[in-house]
C-alpha atoms as a PDB file:
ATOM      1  CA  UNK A   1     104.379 111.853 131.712  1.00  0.00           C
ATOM      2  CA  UNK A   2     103.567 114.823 128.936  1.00  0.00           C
ATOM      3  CA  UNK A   3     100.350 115.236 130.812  1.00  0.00           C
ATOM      4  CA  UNK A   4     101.802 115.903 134.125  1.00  0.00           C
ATOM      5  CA  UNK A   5     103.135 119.056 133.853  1.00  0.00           C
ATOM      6  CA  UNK A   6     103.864 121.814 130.862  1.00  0.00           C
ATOM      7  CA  UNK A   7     107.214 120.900 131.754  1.00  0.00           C
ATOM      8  CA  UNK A   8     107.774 117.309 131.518  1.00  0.00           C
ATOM      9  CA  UNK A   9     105.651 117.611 128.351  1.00  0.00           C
ATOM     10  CA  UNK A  10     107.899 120.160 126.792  1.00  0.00           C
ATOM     11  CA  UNK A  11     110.672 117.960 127.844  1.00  0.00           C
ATOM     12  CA  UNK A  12     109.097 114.448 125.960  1.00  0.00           C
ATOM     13  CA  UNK A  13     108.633 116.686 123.196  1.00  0.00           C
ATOM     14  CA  UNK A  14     112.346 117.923 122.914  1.00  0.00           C
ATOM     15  CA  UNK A  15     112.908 114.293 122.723  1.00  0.00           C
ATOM     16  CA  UNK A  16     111.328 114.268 120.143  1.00  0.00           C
ATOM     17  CA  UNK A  17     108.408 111.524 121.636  1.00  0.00           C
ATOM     18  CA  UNK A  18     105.557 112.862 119.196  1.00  0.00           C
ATOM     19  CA  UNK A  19     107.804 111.573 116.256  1.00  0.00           C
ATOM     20  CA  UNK A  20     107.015 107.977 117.785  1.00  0.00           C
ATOM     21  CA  UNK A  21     103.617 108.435 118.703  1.00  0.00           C
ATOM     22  CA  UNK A  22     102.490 109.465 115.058  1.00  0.00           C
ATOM     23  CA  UNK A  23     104.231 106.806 113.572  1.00  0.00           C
ATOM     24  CA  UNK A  24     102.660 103.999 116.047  1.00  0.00           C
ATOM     25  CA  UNK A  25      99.183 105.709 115.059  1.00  0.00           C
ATOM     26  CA  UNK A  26      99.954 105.159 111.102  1.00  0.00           C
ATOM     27  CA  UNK A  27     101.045 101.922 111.538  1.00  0.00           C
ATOM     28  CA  UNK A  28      98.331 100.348 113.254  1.00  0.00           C
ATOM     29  CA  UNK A  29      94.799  99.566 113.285  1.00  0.00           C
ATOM     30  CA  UNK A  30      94.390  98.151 116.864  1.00  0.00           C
ATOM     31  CA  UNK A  31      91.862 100.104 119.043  1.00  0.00           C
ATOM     32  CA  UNK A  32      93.829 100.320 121.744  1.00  0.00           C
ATOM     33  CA  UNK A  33      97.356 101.587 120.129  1.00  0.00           C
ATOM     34  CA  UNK A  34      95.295 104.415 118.597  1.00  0.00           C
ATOM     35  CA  UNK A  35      93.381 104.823 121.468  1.00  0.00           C
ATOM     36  CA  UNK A  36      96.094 105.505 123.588  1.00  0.00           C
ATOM     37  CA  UNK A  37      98.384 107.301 120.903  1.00  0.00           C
ATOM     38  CA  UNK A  38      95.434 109.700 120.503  1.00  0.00           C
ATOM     39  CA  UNK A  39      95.380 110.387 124.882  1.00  0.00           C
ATOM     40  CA  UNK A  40      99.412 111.004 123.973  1.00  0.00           C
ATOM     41  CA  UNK A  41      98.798 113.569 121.455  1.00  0.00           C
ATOM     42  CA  UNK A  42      96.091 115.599 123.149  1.00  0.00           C
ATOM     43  CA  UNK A  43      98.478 115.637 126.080  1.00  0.00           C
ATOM     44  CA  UNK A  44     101.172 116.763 124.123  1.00  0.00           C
ATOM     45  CA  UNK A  45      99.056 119.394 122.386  1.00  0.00           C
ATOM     46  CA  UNK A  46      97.369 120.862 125.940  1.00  0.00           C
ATOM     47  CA  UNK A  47      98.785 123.353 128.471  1.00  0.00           C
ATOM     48  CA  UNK A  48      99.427 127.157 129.372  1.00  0.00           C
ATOM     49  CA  UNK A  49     101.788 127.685 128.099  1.00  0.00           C
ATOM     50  CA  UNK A  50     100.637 126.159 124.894  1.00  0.00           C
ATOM     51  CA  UNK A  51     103.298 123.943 123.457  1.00  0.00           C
ATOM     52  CA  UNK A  52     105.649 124.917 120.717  1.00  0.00           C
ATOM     53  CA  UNK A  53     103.505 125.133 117.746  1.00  0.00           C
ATOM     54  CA  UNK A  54     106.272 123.769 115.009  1.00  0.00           C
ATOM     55  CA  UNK A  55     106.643 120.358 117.190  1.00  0.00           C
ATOM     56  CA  UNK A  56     103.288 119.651 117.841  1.00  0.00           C
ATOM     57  CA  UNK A  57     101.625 120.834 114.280  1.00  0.00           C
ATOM     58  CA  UNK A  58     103.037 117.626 113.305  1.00  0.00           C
ATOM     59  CA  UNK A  59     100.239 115.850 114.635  1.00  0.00           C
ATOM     60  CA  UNK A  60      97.872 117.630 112.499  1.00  0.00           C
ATOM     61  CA  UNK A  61      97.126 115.441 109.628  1.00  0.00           C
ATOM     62  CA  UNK A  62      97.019 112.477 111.695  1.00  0.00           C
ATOM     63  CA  UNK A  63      94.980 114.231 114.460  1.00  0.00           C
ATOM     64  CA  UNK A  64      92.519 115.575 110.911  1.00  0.00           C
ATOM     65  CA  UNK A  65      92.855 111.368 110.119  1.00  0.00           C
ATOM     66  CA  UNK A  66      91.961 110.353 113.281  1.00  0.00           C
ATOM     67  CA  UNK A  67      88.431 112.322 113.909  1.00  0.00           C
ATOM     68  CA  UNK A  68      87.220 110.008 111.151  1.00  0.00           C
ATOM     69  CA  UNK A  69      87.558 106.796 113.375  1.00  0.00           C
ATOM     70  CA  UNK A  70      84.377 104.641 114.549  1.00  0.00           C
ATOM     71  CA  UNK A  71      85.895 104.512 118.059  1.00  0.00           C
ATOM     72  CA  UNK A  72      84.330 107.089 120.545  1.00  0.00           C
ATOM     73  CA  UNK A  73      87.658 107.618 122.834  1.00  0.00           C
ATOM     74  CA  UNK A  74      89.799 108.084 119.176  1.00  0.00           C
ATOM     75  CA  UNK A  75      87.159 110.593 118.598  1.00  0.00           C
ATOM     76  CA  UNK A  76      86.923 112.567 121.838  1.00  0.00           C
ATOM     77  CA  UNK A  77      90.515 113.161 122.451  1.00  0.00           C
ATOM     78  CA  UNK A  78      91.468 113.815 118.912  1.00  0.00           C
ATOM     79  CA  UNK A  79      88.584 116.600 119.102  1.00  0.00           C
ATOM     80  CA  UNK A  80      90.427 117.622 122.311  1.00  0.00           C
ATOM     81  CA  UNK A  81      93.950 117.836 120.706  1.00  0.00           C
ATOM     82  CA  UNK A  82      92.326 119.613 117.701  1.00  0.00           C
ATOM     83  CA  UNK A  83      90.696 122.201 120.431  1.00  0.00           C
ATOM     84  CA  UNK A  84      94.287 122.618 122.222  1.00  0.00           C
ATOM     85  CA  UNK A  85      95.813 123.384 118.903  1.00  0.00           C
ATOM     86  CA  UNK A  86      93.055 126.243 117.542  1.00  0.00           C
ATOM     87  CA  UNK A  87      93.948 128.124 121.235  1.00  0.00           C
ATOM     88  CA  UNK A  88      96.731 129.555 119.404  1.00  0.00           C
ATOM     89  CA  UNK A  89      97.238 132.635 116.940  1.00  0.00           C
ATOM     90  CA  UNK A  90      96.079 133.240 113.679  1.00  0.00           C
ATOM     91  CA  UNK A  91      98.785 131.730 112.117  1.00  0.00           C
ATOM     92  CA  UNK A  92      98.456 128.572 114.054  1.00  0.00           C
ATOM     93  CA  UNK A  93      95.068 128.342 113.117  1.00  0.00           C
ATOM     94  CA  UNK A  94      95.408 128.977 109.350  1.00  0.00           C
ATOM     95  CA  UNK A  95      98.008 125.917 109.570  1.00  0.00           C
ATOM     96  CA  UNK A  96      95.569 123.945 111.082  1.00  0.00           C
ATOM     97  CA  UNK A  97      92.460 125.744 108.743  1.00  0.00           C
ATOM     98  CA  UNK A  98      94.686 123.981 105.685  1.00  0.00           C
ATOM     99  CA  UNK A  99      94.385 120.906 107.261  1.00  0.00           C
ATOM    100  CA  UNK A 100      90.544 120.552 106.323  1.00  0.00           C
ATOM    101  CA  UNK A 101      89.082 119.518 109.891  1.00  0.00           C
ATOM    102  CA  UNK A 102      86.142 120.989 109.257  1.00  0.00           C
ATOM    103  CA  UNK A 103      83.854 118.554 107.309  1.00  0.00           C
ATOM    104  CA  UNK A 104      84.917 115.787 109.398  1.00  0.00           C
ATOM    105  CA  UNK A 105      84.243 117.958 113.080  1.00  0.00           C
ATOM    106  CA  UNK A 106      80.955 118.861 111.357  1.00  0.00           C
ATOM    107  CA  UNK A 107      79.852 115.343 110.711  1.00  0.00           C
ATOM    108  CA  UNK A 108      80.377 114.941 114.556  1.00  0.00           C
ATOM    109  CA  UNK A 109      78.169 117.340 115.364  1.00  0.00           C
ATOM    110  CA  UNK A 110      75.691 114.999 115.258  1.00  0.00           C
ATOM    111  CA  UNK A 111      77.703 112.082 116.799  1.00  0.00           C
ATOM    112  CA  UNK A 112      75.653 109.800 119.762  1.00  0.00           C
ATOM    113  CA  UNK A 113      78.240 109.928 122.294  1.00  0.00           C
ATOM    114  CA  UNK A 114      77.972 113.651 124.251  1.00  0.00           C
ATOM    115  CA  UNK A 115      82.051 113.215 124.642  1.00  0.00           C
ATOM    116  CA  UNK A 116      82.728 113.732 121.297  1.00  0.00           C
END
């Protein structure tokens, strides 16, 4: 539903949906819960207008967790959320500069798979 429209996304998110979503993703280790949490939070991260940045920065240090996986669809849309969230201003990208992405993104530079 968040990727539908900015508007039904904003609307999950005032639910507060991402609250859920992150704690699914540290609580399991099944491919396909983190596979699909992952699709969740790049959905919830994307759109113009970008999403409020206090909800959504959240899902940083999972998101920063996350781009370390073996899988190659936990990798590509984490990479995309990551992307949705540096869109924003500078102090949106400092928050997610103190994160540390960068070593693991770097490392994927040289991934196999062209999605990631």
């Amino acid at each position: 539903i968040a990727g539908d429209s900015v508007r039904a996304r904003d609307f999950v998110l005032a639910q507060g949906a991402l609250q859920g979503v992150l704690k699914n993703l540290q609580h399991s280790s099944k491919v396909s819960m983190l596979r699909n949490g992952v699709w969740a939070l790049s959905n919830f991260c994307r759109g113009k207008p970008a999403p409020d940045f206090s909800l959504v920065s959240q899902a940083i240090p999972t998101l920063v967790q996350m781009i370390q996986s073996s899988d190659t669809e936990v990798l590509t849309d984490s990479c995309w959320a990551l992307s949705y969230l540096s869109g924003g201003d500078s102090p949106a990208i400092e928050t997610l500069l103190r994160a540390s992405p960068l070593p693991p993104l770097l490392s994927l530079l040289a991934h196999h798979a062209t999605s990631v």
